[in-house]
PDB file of N, CA and C in Angstrom:
ATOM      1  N   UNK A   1     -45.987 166.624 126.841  1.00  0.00           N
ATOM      2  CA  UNK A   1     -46.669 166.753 128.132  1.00  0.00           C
ATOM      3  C   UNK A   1     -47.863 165.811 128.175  1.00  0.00           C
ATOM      4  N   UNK A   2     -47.886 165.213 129.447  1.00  0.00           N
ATOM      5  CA  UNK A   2     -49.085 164.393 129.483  1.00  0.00           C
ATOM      6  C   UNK A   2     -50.592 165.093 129.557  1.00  0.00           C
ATOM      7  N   UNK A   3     -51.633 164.523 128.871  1.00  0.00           N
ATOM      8  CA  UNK A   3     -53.042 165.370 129.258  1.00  0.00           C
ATOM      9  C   UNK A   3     -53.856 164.764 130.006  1.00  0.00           C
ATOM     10  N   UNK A   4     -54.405 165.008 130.724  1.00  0.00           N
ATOM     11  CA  UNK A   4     -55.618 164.629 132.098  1.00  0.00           C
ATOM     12  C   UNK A   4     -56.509 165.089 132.083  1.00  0.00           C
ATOM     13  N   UNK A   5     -57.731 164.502 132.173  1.00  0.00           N
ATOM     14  CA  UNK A   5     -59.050 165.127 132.387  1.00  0.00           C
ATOM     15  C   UNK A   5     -59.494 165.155 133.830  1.00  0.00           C
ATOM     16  N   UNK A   6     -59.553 165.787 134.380  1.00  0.00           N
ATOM     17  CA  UNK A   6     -60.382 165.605 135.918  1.00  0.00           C
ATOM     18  C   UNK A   6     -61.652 165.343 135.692  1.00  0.00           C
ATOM     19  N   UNK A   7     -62.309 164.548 136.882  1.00  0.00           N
ATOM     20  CA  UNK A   7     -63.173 164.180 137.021  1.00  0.00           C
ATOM     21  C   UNK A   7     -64.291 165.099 136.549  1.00  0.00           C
ATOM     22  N   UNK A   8     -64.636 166.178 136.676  1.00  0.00           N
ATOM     23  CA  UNK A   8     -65.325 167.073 136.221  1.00  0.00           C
ATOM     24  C   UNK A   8     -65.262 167.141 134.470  1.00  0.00           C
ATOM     25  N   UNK A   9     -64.633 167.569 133.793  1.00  0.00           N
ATOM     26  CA  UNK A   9     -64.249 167.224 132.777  1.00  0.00           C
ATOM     27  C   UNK A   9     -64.984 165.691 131.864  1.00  0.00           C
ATOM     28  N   UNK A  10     -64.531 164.601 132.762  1.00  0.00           N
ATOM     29  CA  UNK A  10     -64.868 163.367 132.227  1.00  0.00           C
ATOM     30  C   UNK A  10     -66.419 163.601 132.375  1.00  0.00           C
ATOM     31  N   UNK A  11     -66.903 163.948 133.225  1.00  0.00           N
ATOM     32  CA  UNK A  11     -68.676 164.040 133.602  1.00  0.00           C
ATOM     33  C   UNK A  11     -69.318 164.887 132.348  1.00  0.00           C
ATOM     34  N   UNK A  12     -68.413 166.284 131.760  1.00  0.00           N
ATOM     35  CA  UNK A  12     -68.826 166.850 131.143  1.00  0.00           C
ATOM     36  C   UNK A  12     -68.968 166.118 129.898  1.00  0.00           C
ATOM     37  N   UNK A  13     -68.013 165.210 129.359  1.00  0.00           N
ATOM     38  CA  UNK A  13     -68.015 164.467 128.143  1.00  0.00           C
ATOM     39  C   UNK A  13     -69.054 163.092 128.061  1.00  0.00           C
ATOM     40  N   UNK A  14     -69.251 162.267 129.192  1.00  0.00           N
ATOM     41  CA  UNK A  14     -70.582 162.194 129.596  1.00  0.00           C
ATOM     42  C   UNK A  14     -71.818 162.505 129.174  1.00  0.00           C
ATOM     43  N   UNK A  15     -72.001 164.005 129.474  1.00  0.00           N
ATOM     44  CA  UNK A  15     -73.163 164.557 129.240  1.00  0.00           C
ATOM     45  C   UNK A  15     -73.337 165.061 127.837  1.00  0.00           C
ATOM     46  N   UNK A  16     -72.293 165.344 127.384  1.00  0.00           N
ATOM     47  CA  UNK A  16     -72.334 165.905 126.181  1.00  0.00           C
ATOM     48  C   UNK A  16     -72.553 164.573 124.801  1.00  0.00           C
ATOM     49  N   UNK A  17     -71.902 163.417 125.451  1.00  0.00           N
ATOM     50  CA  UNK A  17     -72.156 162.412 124.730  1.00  0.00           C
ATOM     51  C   UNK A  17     -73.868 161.850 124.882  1.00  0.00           C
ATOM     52  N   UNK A  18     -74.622 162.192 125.646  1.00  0.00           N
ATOM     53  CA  UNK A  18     -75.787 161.659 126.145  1.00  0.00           C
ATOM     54  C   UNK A  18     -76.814 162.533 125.105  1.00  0.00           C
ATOM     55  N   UNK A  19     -76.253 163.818 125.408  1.00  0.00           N
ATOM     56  CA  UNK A  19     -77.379 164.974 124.175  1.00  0.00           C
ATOM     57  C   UNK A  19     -76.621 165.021 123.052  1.00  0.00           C
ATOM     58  N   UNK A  20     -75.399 164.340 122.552  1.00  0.00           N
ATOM     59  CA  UNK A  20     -75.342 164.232 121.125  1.00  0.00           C
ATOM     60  C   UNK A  20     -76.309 163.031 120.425  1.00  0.00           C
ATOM     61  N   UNK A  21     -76.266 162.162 121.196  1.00  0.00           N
ATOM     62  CA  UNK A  21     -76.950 160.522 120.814  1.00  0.00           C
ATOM     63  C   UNK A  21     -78.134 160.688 121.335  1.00  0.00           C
ATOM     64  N   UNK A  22     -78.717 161.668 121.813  1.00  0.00           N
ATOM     65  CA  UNK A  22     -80.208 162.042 122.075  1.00  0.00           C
ATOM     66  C   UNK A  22     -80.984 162.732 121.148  1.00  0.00           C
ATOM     67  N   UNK A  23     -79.794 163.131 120.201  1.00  0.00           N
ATOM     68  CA  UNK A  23     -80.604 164.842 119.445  1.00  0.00           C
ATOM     69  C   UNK A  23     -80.446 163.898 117.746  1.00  0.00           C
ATOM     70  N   UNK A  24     -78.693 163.316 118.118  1.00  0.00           N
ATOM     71  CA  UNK A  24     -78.553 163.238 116.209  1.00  0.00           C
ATOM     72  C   UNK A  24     -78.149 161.750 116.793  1.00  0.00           C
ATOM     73  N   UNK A  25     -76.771 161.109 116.206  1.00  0.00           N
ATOM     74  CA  UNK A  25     -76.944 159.524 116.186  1.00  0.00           C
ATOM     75  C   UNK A  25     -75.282 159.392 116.418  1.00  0.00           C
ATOM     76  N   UNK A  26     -75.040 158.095 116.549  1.00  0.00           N
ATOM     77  CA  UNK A  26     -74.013 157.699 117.136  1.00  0.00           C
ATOM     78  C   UNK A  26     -72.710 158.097 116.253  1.00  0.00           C
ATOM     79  N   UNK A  27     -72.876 157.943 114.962  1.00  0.00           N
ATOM     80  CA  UNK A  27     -72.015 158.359 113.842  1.00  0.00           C
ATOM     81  C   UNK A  27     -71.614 159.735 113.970  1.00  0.00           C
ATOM     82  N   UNK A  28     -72.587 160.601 114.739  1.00  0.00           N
ATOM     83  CA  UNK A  28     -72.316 162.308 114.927  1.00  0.00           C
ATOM     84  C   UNK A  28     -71.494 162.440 116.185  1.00  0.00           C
ATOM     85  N   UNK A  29     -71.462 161.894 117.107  1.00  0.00           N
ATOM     86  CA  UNK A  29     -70.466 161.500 118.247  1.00  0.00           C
ATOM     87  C   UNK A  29     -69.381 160.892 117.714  1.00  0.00           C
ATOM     88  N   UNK A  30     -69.090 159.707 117.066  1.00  0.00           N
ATOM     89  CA  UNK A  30     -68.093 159.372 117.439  1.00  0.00           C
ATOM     90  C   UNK A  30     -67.325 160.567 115.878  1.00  0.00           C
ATOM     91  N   UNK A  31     -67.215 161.272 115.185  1.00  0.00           N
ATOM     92  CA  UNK A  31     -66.934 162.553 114.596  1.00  0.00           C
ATOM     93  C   UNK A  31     -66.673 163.509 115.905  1.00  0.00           C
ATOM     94  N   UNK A  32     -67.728 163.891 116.293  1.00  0.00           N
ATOM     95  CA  UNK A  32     -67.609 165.017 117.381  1.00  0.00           C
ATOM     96  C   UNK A  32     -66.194 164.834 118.102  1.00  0.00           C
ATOM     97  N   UNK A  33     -66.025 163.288 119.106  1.00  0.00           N
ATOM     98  CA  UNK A  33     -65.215 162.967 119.850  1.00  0.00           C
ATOM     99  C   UNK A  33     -63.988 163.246 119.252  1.00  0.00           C
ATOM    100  N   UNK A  34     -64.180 162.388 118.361  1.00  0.00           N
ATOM    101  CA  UNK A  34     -62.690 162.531 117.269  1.00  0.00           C
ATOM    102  C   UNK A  34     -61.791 163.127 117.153  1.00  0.00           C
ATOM    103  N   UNK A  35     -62.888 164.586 116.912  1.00  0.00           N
ATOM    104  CA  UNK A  35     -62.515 166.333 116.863  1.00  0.00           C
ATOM    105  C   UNK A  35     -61.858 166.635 117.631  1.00  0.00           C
ATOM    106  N   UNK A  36     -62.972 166.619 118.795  1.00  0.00           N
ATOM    107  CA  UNK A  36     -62.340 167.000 120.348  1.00  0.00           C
ATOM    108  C   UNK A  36     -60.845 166.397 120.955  1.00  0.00           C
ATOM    109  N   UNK A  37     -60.891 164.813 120.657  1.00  0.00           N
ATOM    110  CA  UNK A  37     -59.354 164.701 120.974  1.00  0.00           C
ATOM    111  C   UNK A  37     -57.962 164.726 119.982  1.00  0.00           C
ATOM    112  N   UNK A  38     -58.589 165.070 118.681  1.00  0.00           N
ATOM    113  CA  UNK A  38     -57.800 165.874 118.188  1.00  0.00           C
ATOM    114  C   UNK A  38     -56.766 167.070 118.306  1.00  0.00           C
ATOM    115  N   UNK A  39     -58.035 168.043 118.499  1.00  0.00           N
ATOM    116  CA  UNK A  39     -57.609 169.212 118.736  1.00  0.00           C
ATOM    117  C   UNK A  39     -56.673 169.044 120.706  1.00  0.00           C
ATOM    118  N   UNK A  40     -57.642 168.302 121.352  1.00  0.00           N
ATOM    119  CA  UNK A  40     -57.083 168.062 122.683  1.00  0.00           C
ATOM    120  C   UNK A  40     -55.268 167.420 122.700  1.00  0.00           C
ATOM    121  N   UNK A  41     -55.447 166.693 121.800  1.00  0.00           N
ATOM    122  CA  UNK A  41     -53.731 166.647 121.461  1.00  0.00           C
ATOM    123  C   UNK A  41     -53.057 167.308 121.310  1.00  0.00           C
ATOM    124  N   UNK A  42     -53.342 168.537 120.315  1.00  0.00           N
ATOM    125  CA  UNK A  42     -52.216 169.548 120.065  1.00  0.00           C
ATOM    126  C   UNK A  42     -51.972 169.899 120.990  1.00  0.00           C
ATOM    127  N   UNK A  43     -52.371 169.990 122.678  1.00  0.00           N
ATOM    128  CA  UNK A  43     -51.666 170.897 123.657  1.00  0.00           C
ATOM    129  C   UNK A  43     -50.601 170.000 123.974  1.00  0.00           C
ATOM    130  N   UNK A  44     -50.365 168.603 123.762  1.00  0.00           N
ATOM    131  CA  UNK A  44     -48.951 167.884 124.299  1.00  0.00           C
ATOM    132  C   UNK A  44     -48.051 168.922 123.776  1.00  0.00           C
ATOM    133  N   UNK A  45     -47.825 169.190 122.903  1.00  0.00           N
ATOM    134  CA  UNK A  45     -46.732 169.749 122.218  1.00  0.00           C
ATOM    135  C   UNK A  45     -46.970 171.551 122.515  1.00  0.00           C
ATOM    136  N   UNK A  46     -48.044 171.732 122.099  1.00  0.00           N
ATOM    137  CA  UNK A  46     -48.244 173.235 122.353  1.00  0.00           C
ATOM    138  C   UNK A  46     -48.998 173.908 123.598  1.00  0.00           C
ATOM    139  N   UNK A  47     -48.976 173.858 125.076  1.00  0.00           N
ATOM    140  CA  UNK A  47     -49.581 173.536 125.446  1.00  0.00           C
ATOM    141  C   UNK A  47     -50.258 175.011 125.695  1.00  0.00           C
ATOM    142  N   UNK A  48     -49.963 176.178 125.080  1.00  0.00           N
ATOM    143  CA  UNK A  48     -50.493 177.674 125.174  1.00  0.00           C
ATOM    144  C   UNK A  48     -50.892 177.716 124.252  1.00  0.00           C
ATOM    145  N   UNK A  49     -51.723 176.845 123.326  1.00  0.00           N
ATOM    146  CA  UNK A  49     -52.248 177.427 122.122  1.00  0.00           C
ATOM    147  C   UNK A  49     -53.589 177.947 122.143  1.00  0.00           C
ATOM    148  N   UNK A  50     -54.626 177.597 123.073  1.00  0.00           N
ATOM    149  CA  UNK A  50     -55.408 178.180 123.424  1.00  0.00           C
ATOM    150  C   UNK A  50     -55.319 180.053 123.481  1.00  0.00           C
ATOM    151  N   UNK A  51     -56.626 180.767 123.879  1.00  0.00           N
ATOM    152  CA  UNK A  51     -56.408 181.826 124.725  1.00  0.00           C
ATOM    153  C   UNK A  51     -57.100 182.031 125.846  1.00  0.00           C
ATOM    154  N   UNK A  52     -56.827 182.562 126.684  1.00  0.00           N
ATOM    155  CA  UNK A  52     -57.165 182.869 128.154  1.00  0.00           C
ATOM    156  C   UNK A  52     -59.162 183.180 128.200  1.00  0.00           C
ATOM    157  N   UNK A  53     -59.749 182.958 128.238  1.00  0.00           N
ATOM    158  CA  UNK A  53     -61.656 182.699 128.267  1.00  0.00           C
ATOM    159  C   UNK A  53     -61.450 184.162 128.733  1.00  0.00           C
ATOM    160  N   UNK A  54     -62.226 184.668 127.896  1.00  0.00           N
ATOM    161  CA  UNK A  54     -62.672 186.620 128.453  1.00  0.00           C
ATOM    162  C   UNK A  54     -63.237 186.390 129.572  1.00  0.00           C
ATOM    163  N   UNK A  55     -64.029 186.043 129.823  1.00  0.00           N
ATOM    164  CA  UNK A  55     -64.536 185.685 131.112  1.00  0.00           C
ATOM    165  C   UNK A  55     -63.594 185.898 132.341  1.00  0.00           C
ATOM    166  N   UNK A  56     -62.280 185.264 132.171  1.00  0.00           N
ATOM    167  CA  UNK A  56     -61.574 184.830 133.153  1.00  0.00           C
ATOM    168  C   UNK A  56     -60.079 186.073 133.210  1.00  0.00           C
ATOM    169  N   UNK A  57     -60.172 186.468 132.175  1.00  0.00           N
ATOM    170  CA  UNK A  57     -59.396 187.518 131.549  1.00  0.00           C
ATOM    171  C   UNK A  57     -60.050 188.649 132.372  1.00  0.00           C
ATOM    172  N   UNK A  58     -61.072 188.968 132.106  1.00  0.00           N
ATOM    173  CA  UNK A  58     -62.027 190.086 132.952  1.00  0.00           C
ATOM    174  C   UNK A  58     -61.134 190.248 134.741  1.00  0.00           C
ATOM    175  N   UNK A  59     -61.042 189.272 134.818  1.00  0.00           N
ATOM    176  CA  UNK A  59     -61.286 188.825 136.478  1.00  0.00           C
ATOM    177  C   UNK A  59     -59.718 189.125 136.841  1.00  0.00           C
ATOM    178  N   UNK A  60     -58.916 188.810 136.020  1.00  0.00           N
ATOM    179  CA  UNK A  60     -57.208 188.988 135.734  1.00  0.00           C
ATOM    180  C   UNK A  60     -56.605 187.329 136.491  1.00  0.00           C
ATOM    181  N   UNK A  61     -57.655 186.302 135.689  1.00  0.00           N
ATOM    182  CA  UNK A  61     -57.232 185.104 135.985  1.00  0.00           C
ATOM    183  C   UNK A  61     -56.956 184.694 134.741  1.00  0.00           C
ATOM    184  N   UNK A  62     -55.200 184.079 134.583  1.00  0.00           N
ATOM    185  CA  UNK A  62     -54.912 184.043 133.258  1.00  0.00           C
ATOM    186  C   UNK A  62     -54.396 182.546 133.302  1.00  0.00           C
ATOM    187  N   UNK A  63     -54.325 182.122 134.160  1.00  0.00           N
ATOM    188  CA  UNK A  63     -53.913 180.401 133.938  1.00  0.00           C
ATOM    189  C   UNK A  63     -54.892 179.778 133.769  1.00  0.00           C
ATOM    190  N   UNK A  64     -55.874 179.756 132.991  1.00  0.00           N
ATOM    191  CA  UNK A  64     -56.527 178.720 132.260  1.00  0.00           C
ATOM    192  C   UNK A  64     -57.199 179.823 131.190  1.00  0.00           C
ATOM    193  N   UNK A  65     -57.062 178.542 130.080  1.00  0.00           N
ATOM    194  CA  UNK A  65     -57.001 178.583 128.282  1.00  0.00           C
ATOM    195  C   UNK A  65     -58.160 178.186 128.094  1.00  0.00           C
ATOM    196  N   UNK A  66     -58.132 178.160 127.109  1.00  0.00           N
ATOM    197  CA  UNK A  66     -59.666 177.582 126.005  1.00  0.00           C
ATOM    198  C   UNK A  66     -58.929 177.237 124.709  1.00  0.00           C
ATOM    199  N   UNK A  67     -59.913 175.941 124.094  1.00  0.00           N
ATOM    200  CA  UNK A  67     -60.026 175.859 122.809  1.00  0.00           C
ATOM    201  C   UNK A  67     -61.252 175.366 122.440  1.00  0.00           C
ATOM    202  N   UNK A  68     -61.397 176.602 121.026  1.00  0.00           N
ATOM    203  CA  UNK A  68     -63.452 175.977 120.743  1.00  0.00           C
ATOM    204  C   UNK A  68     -62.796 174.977 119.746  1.00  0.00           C
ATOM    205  N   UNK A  69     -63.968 173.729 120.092  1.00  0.00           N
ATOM    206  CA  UNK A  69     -63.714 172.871 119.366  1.00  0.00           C
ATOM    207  C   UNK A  69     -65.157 172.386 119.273  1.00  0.00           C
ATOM    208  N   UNK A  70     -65.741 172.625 117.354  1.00  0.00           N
ATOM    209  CA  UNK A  70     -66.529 172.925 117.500  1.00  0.00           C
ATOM    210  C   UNK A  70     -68.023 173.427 117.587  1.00  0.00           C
ATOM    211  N   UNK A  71     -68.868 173.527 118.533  1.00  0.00           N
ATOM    212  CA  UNK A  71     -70.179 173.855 119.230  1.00  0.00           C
ATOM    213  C   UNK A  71     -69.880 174.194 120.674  1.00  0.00           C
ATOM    214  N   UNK A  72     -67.957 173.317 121.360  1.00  0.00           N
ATOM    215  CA  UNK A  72     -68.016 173.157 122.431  1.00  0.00           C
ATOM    216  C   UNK A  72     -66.662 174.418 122.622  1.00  0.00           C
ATOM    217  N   UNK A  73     -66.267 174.318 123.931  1.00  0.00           N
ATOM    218  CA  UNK A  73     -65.371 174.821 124.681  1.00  0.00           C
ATOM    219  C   UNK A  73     -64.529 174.308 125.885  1.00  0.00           C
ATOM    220  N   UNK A  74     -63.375 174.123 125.238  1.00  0.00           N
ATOM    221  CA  UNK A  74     -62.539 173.035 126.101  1.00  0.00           C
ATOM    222  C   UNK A  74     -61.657 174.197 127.041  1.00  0.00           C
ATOM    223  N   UNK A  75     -62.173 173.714 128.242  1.00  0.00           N
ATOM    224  CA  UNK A  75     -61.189 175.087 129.413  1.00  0.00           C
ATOM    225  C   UNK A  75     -59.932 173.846 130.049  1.00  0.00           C
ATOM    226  N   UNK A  76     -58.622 174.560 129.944  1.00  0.00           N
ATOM    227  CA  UNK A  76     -57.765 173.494 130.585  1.00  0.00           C
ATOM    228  C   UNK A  76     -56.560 174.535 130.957  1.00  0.00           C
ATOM    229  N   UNK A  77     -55.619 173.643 132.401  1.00  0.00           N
ATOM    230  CA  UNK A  77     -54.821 174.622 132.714  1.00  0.00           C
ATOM    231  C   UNK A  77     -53.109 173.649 132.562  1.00  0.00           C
ATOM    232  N   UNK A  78     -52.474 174.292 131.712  1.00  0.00           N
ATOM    233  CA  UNK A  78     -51.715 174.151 131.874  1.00  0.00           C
ATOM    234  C   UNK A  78     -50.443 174.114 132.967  1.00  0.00           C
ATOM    235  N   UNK A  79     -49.776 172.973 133.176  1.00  0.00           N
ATOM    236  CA  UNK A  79     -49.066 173.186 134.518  1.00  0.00           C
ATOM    237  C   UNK A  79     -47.840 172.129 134.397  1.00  0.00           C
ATOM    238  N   UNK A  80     -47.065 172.644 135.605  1.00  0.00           N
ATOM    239  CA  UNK A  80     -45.818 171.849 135.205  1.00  0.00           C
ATOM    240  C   UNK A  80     -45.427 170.335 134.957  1.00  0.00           C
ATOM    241  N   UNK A  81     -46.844 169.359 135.367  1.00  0.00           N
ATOM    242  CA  UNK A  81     -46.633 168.242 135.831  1.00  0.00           C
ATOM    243  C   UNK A  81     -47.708 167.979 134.633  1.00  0.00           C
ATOM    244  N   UNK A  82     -48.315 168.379 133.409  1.00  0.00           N
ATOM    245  CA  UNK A  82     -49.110 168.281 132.862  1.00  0.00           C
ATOM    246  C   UNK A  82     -50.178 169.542 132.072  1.00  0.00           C
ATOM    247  N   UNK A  83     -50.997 168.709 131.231  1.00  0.00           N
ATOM    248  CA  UNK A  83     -52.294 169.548 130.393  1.00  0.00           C
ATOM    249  C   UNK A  83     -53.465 168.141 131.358  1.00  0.00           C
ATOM    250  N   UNK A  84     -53.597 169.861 132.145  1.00  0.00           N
ATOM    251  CA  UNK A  84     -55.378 169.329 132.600  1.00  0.00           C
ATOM    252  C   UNK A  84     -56.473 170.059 131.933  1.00  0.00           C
ATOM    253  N   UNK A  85     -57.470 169.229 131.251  1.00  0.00           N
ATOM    254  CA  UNK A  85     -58.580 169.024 131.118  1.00  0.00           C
ATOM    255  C   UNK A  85     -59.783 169.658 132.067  1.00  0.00           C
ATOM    256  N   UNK A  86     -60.362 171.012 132.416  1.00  0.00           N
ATOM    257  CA  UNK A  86     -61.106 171.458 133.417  1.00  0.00           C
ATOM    258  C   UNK A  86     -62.476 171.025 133.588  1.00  0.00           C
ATOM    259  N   UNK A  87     -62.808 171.376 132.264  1.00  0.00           N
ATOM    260  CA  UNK A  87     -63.857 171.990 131.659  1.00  0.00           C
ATOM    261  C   UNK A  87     -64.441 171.850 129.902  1.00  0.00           C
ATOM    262  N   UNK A  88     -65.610 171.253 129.439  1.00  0.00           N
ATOM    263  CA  UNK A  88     -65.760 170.852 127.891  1.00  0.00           C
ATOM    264  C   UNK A  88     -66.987 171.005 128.470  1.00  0.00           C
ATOM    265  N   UNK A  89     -67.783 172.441 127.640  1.00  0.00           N
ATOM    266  CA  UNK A  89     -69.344 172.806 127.522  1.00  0.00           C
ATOM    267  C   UNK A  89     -69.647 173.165 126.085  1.00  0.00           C
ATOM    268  N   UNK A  90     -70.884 173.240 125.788  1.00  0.00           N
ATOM    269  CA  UNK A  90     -71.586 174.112 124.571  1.00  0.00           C
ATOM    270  C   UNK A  90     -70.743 175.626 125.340  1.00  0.00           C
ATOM    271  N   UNK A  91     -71.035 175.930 123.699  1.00  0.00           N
ATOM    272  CA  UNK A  91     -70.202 177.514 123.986  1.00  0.00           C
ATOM    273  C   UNK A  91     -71.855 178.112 124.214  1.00  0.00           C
ATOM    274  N   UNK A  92     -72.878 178.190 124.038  1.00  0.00           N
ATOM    275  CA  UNK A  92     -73.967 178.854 124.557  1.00  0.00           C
ATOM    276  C   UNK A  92     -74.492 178.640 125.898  1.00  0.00           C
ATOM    277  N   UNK A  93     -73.636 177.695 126.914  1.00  0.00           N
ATOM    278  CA  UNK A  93     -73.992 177.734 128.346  1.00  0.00           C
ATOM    279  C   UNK A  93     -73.703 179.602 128.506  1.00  0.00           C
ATOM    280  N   UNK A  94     -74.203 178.964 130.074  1.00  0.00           N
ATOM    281  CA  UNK A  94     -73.964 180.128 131.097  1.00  0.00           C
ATOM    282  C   UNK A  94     -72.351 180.507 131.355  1.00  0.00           C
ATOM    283  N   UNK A  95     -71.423 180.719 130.364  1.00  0.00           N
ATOM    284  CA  UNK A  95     -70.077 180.275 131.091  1.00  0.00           C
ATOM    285  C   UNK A  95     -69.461 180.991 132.161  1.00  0.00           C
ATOM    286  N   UNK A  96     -70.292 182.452 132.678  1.00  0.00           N
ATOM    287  CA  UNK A  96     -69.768 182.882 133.545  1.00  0.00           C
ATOM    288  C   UNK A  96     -69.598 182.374 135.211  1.00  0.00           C
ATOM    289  N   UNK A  97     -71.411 181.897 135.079  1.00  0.00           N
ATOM    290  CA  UNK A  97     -71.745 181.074 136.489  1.00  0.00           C
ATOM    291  C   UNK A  97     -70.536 179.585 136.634  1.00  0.00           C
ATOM    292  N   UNK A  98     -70.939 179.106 135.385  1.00  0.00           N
ATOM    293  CA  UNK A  98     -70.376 177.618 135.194  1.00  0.00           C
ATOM    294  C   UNK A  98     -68.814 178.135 135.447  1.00  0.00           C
ATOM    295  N   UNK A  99     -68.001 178.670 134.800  1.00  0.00           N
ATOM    296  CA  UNK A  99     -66.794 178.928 135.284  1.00  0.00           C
ATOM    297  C   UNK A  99     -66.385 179.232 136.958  1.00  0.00           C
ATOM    298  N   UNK A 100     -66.975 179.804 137.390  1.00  0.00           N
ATOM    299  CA  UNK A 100     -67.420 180.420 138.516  1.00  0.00           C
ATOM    300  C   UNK A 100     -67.504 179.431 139.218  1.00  0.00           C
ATOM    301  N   UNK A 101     -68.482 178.591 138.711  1.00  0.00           N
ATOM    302  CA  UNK A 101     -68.922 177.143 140.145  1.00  0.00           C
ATOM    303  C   UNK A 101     -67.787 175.900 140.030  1.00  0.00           C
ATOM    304  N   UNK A 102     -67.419 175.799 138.679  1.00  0.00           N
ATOM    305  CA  UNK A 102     -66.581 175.212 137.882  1.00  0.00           C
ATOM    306  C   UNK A 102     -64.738 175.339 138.796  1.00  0.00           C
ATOM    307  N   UNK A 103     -64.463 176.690 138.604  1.00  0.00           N
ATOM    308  CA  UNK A 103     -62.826 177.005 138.407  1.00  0.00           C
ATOM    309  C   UNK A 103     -62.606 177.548 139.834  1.00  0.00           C
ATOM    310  N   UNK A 104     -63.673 178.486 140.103  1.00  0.00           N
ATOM    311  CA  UNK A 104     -63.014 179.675 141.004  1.00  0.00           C
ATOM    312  C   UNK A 104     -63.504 179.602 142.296  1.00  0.00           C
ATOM    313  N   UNK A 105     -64.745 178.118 142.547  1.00  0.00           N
ATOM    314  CA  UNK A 105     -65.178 177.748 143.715  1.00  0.00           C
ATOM    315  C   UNK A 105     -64.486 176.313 144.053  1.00  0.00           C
ATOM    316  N   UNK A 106     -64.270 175.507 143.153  1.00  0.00           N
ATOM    317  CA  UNK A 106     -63.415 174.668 143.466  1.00  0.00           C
ATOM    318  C   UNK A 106     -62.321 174.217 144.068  1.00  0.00           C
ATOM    319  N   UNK A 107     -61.736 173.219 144.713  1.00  0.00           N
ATOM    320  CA  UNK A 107     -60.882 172.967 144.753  1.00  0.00           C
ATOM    321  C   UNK A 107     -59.649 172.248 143.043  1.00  0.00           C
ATOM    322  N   UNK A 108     -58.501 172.702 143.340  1.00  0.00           N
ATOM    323  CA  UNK A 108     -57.910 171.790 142.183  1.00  0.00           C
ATOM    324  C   UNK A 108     -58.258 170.274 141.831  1.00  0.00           C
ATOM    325  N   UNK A 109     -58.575 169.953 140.940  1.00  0.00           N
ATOM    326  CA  UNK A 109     -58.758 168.589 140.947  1.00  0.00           C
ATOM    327  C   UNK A 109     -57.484 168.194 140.071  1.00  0.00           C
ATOM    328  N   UNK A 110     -56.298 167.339 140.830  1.00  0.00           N
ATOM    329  CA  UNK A 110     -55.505 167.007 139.723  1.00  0.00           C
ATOM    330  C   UNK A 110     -55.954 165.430 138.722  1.00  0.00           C
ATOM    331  N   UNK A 111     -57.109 164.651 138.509  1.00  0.00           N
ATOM    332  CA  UNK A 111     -57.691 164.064 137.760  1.00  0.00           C
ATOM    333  C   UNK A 111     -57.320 162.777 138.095  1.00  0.00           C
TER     334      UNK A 111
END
């Protein structure tokens, strides 16, 4: 399966690249990244390996996954035409609001 990041998504990696190379150094990013599309690969093949964000579970919204990868939290929804990419935060955000402003106020972004 192909993977996509939506625009949102790409902004988040962005930012997250800006306060990694703000806090520690470029060598700790390009590790971090690494990670992240590492683990972001395994959904070609597996694309439910995640589990459903309690958060979203609460709500009885079960099409979109998580994988900590990690400090962070990669939210993505699997679908027939693809693995989209939603969402990549620190797992100590706000994730209820951020999901919220993020998933459930949005429109789909197919990327």
């Amino acid at each position: 399966m192909r993977i996509r990041y939506t625009a949102g998504a790409r902004d988040d990696l962005l930012q997250l690249r800006r306060y990694v190379l703000g806090r520690f150094d470029a060598a700790t990013w390009t590790r971090s990244l690494a990670e992240l599309r590492e683990r972001v690969a395994l959904l070609a093949e597996q694309p439910h390996l995640g589990t459903v964000p309690p958060e979203l579970d609460e709500l009885g919204v079960g099409r979109y996954r998580e994988l900590a990868v990690g400090r962070n939290r990669v939210i993505y929804e699997p679908r027939d035409d693809g693995i989209f990419i939603l969402l990549v935060a620190d797992h100590r955000r706000d994730f209820r609001a951020l999901l919220s402003r993020r998933l459930l106020e949005s429109p789909r972004d197919g990327g």
